[in-house]
C-alpha atoms as a PDB file:
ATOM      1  CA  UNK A   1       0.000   0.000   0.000  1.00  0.00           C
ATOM      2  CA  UNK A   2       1.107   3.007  -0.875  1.00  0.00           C
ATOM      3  CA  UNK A   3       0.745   5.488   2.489  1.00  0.00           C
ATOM      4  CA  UNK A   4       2.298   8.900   0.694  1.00  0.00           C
ATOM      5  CA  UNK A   5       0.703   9.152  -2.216  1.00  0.00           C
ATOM      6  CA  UNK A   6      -2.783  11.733  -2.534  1.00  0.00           C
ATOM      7  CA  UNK A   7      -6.004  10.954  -1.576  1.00  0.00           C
ATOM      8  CA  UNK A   8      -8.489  11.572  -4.531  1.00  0.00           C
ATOM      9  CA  UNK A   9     -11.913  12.735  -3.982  1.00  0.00           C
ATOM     10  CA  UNK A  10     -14.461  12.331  -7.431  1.00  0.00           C
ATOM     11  CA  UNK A  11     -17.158  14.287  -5.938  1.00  0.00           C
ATOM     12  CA  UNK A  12     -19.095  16.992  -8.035  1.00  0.00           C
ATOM     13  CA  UNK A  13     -21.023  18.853  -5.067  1.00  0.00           C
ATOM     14  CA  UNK A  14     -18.884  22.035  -3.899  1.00  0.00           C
ATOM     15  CA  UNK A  15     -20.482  21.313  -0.636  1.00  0.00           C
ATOM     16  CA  UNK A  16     -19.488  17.700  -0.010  1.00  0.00           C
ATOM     17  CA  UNK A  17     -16.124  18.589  -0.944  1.00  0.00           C
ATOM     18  CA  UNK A  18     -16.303  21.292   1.657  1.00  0.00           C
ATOM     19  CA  UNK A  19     -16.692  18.409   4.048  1.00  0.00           C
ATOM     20  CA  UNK A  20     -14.631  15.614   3.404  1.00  0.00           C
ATOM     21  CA  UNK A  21     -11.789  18.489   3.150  1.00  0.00           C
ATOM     22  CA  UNK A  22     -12.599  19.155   6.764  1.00  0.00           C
ATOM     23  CA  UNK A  23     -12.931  15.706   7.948  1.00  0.00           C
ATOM     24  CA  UNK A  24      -9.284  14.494   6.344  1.00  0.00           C
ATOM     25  CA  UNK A  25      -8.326  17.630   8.374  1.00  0.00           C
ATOM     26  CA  UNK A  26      -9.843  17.029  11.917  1.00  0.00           C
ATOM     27  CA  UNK A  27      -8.092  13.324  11.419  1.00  0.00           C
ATOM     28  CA  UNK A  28      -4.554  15.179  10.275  1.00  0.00           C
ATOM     29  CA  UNK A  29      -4.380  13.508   6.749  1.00  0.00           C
ATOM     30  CA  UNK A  30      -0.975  13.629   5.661  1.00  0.00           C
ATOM     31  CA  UNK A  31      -1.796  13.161   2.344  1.00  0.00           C
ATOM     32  CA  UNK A  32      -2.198  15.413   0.174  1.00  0.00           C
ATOM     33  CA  UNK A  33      -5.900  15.759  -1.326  1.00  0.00           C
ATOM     34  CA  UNK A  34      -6.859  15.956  -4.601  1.00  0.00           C
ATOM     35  CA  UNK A  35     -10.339  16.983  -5.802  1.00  0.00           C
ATOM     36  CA  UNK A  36     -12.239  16.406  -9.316  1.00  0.00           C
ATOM     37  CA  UNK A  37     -15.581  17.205 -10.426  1.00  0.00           C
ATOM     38  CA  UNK A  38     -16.314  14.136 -12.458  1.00  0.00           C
ATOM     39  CA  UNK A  39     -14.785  11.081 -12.968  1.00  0.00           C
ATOM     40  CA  UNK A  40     -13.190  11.503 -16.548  1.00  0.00           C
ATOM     41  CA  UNK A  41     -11.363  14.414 -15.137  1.00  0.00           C
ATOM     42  CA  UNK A  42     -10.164  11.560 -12.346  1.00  0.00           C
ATOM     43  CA  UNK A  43      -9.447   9.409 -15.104  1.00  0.00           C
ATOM     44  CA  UNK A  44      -7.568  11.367 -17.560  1.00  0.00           C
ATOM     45  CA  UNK A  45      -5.351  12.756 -14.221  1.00  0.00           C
ATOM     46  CA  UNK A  46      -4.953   8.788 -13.307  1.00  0.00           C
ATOM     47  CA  UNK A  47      -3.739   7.645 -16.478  1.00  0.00           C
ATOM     48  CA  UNK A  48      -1.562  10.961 -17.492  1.00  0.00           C
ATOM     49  CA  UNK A  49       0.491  10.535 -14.493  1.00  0.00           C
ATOM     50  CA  UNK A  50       2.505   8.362 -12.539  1.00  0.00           C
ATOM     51  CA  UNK A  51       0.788   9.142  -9.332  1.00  0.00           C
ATOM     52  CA  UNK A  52       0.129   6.043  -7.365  1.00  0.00           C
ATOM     53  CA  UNK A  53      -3.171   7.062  -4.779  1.00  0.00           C
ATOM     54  CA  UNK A  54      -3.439   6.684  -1.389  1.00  0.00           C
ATOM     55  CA  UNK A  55      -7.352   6.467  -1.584  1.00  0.00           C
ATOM     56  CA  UNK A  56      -9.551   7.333  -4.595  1.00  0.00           C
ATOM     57  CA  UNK A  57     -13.075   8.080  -2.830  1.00  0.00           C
ATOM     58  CA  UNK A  58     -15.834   8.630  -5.567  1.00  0.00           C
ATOM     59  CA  UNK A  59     -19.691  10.005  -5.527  1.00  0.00           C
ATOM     60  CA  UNK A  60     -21.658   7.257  -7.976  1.00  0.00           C
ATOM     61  CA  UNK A  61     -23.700   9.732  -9.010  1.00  0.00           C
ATOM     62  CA  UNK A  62     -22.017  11.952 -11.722  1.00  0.00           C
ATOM     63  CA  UNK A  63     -22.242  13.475 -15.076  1.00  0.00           C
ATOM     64  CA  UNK A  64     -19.939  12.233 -17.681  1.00  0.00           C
ATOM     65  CA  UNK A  65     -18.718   9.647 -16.286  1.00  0.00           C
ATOM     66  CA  UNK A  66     -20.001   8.192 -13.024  1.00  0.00           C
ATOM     67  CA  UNK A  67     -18.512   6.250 -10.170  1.00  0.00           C
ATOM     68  CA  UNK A  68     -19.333   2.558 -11.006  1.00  0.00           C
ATOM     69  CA  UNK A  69     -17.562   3.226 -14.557  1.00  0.00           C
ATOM     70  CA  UNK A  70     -14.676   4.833 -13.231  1.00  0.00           C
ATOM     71  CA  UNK A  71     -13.812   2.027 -10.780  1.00  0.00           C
ATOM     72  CA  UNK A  72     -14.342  -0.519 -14.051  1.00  0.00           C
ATOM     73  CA  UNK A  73     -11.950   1.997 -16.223  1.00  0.00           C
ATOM     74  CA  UNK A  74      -9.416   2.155 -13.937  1.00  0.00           C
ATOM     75  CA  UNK A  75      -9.758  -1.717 -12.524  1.00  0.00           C
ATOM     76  CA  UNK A  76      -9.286  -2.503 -16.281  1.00  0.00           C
END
């Protein structure tokens, strides 16, 4: 497992981000988070770079691309 690489968050409500920012704060995250709207934005960072996650946490419900077909994309 790979414990320094980013946490990415696939979430498309400005809100929710709002939150799960504060939460990885209150539990002093040392990772660095990384946010996306949608999950080809997640995608095309994921395969573009050599970045190797921490955590990839993803809403289901999304435009473009949504959370069950990102997990297949990048599974595959």
């Amino acid at each position: 497992m790979n414990k320094v690489g980013p946490i990415i968050i696939i979430e498309d409500d400005e809100d929710d981000q709002e939150i799960m920012q504060e939460v990885f704060r209150e539990v002093d995250a040392e990772q660095e988070l990384i946010f996306f709207s949608d999950g080809e934005q997640a995608y095309d960072y994921l395969t573009a770079t050599n970045v190797k996650p921490f955590l990839i946490i993803s809403d289901i419900n999304m435009p473009r691309l949504n959370g069950f077909e990102l997990r297949d994309k990048v599974h595959n």
